[in-house]
C-alpha atoms as a PDB file:
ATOM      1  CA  UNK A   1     115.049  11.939 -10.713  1.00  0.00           C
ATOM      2  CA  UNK A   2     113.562  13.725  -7.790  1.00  0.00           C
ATOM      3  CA  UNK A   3     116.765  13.316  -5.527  1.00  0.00           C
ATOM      4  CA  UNK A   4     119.482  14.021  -8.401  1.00  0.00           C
ATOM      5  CA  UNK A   5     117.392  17.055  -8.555  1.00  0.00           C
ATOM      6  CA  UNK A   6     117.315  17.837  -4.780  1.00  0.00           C
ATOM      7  CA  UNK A   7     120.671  17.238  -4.791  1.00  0.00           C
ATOM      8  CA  UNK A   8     121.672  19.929  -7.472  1.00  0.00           C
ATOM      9  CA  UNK A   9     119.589  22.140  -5.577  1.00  0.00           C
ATOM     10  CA  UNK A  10     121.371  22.264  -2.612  1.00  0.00           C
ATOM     11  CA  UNK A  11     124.793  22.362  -4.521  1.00  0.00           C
ATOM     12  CA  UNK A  12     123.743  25.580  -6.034  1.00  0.00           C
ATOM     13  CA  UNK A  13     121.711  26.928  -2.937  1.00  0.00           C
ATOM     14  CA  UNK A  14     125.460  26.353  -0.870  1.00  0.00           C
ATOM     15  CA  UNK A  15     127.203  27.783  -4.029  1.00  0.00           C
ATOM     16  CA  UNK A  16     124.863  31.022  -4.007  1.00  0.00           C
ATOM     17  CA  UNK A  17     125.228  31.629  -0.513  1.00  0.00           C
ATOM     18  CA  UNK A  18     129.409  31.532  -0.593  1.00  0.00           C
ATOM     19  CA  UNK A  19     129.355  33.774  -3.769  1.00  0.00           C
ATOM     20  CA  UNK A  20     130.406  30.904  -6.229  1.00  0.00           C
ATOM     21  CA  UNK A  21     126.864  31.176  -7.973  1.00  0.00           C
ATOM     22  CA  UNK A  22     124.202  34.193  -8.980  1.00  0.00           C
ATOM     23  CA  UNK A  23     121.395  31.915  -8.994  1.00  0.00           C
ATOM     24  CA  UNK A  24     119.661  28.635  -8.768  1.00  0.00           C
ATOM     25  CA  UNK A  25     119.161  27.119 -12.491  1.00  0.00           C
ATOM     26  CA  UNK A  26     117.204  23.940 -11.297  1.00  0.00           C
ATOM     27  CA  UNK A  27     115.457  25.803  -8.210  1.00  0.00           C
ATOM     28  CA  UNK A  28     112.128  25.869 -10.077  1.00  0.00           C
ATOM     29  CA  UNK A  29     112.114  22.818 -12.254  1.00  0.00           C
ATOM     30  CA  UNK A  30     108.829  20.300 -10.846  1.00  0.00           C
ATOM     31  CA  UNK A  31     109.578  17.831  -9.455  1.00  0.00           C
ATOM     32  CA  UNK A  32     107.815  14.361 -10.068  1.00  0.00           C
ATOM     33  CA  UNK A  33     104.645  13.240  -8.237  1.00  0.00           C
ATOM     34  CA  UNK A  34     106.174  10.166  -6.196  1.00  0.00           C
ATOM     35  CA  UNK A  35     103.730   7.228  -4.298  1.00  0.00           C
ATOM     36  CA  UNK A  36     105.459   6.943  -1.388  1.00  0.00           C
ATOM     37  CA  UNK A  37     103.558   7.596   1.321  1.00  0.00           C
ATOM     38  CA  UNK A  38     103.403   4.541   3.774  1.00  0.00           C
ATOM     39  CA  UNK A  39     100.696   3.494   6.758  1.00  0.00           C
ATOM     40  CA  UNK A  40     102.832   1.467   8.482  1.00  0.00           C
ATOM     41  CA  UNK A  41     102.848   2.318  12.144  1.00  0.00           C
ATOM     42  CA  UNK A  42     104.062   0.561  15.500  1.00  0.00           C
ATOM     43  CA  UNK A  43     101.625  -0.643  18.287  1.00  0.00           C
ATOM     44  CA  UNK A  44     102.911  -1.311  21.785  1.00  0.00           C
ATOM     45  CA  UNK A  45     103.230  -4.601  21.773  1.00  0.00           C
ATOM     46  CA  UNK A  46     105.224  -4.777  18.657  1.00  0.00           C
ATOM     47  CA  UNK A  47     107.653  -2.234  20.187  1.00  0.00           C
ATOM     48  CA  UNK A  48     107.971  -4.581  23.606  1.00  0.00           C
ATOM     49  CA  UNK A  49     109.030  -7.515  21.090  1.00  0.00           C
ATOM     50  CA  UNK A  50     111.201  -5.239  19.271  1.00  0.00           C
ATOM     51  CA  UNK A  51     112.980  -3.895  22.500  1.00  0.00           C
ATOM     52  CA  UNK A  52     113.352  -7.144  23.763  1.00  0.00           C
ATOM     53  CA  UNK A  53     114.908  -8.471  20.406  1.00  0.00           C
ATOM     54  CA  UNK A  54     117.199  -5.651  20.143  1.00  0.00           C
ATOM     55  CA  UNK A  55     120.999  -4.836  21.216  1.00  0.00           C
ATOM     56  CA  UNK A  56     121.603  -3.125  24.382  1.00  0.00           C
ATOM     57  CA  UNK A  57     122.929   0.147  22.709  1.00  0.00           C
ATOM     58  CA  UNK A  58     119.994   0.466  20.467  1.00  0.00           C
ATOM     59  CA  UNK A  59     117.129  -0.154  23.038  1.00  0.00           C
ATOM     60  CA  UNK A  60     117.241   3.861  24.112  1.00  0.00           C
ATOM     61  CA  UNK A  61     117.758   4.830  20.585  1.00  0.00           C
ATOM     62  CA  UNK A  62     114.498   3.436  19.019  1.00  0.00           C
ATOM     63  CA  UNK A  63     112.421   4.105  22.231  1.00  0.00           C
ATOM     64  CA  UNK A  64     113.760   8.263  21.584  1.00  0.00           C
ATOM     65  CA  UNK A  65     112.518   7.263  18.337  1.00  0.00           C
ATOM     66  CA  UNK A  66     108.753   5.600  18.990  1.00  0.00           C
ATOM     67  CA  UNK A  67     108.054   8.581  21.348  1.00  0.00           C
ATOM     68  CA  UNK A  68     109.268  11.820  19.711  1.00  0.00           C
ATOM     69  CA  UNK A  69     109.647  10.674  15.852  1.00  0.00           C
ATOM     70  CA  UNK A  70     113.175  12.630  15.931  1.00  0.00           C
ATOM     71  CA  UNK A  71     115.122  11.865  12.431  1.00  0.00           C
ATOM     72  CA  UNK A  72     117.701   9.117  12.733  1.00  0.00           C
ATOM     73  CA  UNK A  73     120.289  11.573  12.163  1.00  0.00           C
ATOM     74  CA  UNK A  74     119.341  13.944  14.963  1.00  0.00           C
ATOM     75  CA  UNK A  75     119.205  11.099  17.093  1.00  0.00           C
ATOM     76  CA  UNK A  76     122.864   9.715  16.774  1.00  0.00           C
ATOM     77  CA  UNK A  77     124.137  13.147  16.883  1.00  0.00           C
ATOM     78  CA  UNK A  78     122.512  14.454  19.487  1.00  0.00           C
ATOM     79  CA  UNK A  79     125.336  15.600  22.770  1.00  0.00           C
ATOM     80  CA  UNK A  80     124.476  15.669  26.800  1.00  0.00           C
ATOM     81  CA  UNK A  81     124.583  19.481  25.973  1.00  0.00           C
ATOM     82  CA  UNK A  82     121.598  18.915  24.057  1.00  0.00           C
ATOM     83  CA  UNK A  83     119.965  17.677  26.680  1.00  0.00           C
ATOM     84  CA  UNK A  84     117.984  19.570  29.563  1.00  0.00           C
ATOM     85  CA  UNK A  85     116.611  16.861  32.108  1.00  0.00           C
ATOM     86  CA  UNK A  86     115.589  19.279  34.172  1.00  0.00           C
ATOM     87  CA  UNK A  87     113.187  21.089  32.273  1.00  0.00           C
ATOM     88  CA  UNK A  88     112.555  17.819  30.474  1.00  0.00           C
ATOM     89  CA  UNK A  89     113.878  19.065  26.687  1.00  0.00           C
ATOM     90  CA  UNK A  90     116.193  17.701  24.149  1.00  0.00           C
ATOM     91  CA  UNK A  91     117.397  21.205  22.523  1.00  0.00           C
ATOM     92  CA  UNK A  92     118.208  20.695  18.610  1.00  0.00           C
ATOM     93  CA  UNK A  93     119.510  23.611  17.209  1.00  0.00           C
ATOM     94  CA  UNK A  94     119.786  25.036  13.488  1.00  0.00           C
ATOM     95  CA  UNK A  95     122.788  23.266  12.781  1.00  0.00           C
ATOM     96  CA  UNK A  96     121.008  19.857  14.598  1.00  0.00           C
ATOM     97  CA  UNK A  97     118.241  19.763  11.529  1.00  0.00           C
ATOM     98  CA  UNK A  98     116.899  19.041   8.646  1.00  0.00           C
ATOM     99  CA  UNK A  99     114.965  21.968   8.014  1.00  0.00           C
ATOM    100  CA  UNK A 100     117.858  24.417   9.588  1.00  0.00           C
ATOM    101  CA  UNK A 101     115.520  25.343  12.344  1.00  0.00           C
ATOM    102  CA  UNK A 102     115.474  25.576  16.203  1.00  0.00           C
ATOM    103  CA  UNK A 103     113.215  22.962  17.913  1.00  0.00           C
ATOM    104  CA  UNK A 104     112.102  21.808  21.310  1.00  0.00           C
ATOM    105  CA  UNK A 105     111.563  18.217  21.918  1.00  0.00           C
ATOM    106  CA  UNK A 106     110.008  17.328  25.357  1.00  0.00           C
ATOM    107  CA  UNK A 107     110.432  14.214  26.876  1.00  0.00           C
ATOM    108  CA  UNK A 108     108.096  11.794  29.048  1.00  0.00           C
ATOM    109  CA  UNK A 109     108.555   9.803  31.903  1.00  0.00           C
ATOM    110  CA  UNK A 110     109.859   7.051  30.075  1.00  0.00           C
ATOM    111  CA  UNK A 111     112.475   8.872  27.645  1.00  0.00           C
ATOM    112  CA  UNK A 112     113.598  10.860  30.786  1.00  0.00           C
ATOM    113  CA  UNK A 113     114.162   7.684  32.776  1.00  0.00           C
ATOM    114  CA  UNK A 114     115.987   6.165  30.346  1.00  0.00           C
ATOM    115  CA  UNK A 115     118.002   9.271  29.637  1.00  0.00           C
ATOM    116  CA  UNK A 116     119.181   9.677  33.166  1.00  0.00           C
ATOM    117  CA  UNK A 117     120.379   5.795  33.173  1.00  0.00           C
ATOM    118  CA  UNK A 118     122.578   6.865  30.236  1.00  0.00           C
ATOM    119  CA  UNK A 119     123.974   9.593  32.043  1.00  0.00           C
ATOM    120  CA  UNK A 120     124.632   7.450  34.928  1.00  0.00           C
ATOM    121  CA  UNK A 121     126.859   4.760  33.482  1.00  0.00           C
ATOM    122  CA  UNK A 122     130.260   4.240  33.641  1.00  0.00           C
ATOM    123  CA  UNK A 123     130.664   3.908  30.075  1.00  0.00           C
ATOM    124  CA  UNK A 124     130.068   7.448  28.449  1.00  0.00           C
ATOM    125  CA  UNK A 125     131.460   8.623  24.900  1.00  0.00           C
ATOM    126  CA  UNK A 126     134.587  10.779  24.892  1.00  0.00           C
ATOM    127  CA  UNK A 127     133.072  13.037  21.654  1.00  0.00           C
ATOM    128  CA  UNK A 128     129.736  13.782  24.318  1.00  0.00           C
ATOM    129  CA  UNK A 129     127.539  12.039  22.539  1.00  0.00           C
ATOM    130  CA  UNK A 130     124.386  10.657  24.509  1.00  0.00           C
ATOM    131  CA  UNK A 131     124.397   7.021  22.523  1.00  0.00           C
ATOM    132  CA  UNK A 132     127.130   5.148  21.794  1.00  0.00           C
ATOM    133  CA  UNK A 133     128.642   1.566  21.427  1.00  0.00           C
ATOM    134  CA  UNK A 134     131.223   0.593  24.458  1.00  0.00           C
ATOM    135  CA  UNK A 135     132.471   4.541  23.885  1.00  0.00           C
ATOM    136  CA  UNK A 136     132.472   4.387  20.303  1.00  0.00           C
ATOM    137  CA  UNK A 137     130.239   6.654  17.981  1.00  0.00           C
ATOM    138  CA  UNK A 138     127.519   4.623  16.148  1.00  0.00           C
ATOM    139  CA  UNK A 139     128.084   5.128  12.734  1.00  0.00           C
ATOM    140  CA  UNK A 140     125.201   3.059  11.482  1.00  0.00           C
ATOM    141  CA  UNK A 141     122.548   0.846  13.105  1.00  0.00           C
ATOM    142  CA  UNK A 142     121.253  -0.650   9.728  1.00  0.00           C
ATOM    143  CA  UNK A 143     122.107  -3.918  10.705  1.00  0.00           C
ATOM    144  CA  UNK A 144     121.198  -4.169  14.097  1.00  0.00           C
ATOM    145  CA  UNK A 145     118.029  -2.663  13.791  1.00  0.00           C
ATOM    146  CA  UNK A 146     117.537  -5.256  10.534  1.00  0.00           C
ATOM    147  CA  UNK A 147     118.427  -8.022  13.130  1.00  0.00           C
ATOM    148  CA  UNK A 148     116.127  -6.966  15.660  1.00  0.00           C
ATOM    149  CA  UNK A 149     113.126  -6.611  13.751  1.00  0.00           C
ATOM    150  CA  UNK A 150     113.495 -10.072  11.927  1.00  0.00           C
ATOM    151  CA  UNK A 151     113.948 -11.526  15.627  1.00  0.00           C
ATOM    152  CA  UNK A 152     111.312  -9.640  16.608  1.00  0.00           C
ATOM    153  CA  UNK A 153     108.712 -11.376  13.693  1.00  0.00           C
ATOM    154  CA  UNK A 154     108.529  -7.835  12.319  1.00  0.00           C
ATOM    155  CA  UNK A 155     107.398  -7.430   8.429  1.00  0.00           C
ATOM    156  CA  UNK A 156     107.397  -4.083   6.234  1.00  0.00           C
ATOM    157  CA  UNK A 157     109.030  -2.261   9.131  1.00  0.00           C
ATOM    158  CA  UNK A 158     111.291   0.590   8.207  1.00  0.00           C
ATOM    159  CA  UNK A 159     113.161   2.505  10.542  1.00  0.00           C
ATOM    160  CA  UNK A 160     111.960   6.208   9.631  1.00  0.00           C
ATOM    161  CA  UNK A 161     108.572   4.282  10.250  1.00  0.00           C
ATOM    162  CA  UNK A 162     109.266   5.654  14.083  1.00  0.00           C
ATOM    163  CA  UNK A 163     108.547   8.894  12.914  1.00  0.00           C
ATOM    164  CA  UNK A 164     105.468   8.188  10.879  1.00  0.00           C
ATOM    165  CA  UNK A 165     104.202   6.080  14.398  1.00  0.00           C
ATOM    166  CA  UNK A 166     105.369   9.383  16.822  1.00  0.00           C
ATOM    167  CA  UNK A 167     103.065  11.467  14.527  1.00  0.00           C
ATOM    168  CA  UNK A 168      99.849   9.822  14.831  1.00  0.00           C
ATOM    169  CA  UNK A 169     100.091   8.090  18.607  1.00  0.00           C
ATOM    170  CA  UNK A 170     100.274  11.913  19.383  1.00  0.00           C
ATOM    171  CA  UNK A 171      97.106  13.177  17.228  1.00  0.00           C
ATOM    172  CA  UNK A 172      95.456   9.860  18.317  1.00  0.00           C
ATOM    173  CA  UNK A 173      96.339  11.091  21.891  1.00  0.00           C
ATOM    174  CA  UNK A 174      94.459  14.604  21.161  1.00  0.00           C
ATOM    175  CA  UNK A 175      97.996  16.888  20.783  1.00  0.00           C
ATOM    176  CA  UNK A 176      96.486  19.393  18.347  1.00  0.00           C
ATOM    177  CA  UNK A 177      98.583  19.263  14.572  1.00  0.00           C
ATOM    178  CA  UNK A 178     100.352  22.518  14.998  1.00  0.00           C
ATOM    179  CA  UNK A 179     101.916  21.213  18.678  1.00  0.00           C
ATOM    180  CA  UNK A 180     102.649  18.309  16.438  1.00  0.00           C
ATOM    181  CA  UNK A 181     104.870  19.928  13.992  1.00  0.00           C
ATOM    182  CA  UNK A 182     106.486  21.748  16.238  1.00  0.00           C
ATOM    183  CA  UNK A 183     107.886  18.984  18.436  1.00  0.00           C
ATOM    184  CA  UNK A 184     108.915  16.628  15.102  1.00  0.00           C
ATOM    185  CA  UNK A 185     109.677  19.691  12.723  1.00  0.00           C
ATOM    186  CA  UNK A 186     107.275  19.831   9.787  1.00  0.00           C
ATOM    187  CA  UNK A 187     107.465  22.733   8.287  1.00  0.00           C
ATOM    188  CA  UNK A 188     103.988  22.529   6.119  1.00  0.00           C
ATOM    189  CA  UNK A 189     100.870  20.776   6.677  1.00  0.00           C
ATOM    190  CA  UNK A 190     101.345  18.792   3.110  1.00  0.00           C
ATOM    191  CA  UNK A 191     104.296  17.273   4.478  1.00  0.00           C
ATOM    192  CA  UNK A 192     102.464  16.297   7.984  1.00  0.00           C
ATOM    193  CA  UNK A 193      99.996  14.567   6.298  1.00  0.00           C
ATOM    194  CA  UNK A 194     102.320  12.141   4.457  1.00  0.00           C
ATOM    195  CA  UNK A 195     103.530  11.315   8.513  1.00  0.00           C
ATOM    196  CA  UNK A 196      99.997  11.039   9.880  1.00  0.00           C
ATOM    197  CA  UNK A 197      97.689   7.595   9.782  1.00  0.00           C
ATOM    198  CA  UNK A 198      94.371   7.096   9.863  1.00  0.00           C
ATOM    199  CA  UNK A 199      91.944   4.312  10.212  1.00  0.00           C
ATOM    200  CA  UNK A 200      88.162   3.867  10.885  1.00  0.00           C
ATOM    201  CA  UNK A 201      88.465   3.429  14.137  1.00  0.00           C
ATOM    202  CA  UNK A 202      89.872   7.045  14.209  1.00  0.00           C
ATOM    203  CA  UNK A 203      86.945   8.211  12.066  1.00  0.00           C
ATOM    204  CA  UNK A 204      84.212   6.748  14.810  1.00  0.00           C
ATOM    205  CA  UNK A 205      86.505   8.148  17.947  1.00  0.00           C
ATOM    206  CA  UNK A 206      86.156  11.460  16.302  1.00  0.00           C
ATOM    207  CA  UNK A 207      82.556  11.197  15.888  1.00  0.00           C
ATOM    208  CA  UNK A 208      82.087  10.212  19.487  1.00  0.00           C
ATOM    209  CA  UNK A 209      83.612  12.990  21.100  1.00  0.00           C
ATOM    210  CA  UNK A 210      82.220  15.487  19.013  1.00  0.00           C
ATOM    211  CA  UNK A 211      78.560  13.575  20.109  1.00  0.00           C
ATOM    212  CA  UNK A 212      79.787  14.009  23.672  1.00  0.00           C
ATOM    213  CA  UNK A 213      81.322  17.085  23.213  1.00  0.00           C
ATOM    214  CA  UNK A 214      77.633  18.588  22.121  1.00  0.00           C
ATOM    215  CA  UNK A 215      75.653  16.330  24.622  1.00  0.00           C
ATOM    216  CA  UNK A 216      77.648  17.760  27.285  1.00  0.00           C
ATOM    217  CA  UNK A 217      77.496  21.455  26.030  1.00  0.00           C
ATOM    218  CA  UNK A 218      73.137  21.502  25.420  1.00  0.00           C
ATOM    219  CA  UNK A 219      73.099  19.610  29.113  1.00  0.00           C
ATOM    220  CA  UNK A 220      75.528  22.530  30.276  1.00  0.00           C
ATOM    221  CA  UNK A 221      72.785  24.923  28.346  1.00  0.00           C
ATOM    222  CA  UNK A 222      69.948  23.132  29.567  1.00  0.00           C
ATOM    223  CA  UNK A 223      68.864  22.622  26.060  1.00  0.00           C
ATOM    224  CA  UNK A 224      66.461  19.936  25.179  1.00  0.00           C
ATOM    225  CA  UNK A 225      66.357  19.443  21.596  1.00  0.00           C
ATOM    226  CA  UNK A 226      69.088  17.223  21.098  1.00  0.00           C
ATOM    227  CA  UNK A 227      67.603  13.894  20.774  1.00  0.00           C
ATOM    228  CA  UNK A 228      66.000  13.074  17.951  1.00  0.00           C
ATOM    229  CA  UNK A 229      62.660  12.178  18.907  1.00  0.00           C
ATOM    230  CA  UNK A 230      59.802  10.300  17.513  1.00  0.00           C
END
């Protein structure tokens, strides 16, 4: 229901802005609470056994993937013009997303070595686009990427799982939310959320460096009253 109703939306959002419609008759019918949200994120060494079990072409693709949580879309789209090694950005523009918006994605080491061995080979797409198959565009990696995960021993692994993973490695790594957002293009906190894990462990990190963080400010105040004492 919720996605016939998306859909219509958009027909009559593209029809209003060509003049073939005054307004929007389903723009503010509710949608239907949906359960979907999913925990399932990537460590490292599942992502060596899924690199290793994977096709040549799609190795860079799903590494772009673990790292910046791009949309699969964006990914197999995205042209060398896109691409700004030297400042270390991939440059998506309106056009380029979901949400019709300009964003910066900034790449590590890793993404920007692998990047530049794309650029290097021989083998290069004639349409400019950074990954490709033997020259050709990739219109789908469904099956591949179903392949490598079953070789890999993966379960309940879905590919737009990257993006849930990207999220919380980077709040687990201390990028504040709003950084967050901007780099993977969430446009409100409710829809972060959905994207972003956590577990206890998380819970006791938290704890502890908010302990340290205190410890080390009374020390810096030469306070004395923060031990409990008996």
């Amino acid at each position: 229901m919720n996605r016939e109703l998306a859909a219509l939306n958009m027909m009559f959002t593209l029809a209003i802005r060509h003049k073939k419609a005054d307004k929007n008759p389903v723009s503010g019918v509710e949608r239907l609470r949906e359960h979907n949200k999913r925990d399932r994120i990537l460590s490292t060494e599942e992502l060596d056994r899924l690199l290793n079990a994977s096709r040549t072409y799609l190795k860079p693709i799903l590494m772009l993937d673990y790292y910046t949580g791009m949309r699969r879309g964006e990914i197999l789209k995205l042209r060398w013009n896109q691409v700004d090694l030297k400042k270390g950005f991939i440059r998506l523009e309106t056009t380029d997303t979901k949400n019709e918006e300009d964003r910066l994605v900034p790449l590590n080491e890793a993404l920007t070595a692998v990047l530049k061995d794309a650029m290097s080979s021989p083998v290069r797409c004639a349409s400019g686009l950074v990954f490709h198959r033997n020259g050709q565009p990739i219109k789908s990696i469904r099956g591949a990427f179903a392949s490598a995960c079953r070789d890999a021993g993966l379960t309940n692994f879905h590919f737009h799982d990257f993006r849930h993973t990207a999220v919380t490695m980077m709040r687990r790594a201390g990028v504040d939310l709003l950084t967050i957002m901007q780099i993977t293009g969430h446009k409100t906190m409710a829809a972060f959320r959905r994207y972003n894990s956590f577990n206890e462990d998380d819970l006791q990190q938290a704890s502890a460096r908010q302990y340290q963080f205190i410890t080390n400010l009374a020390q810096a105040e030469g306070s004395s009253g923060m031990q409990m004492r008996k």
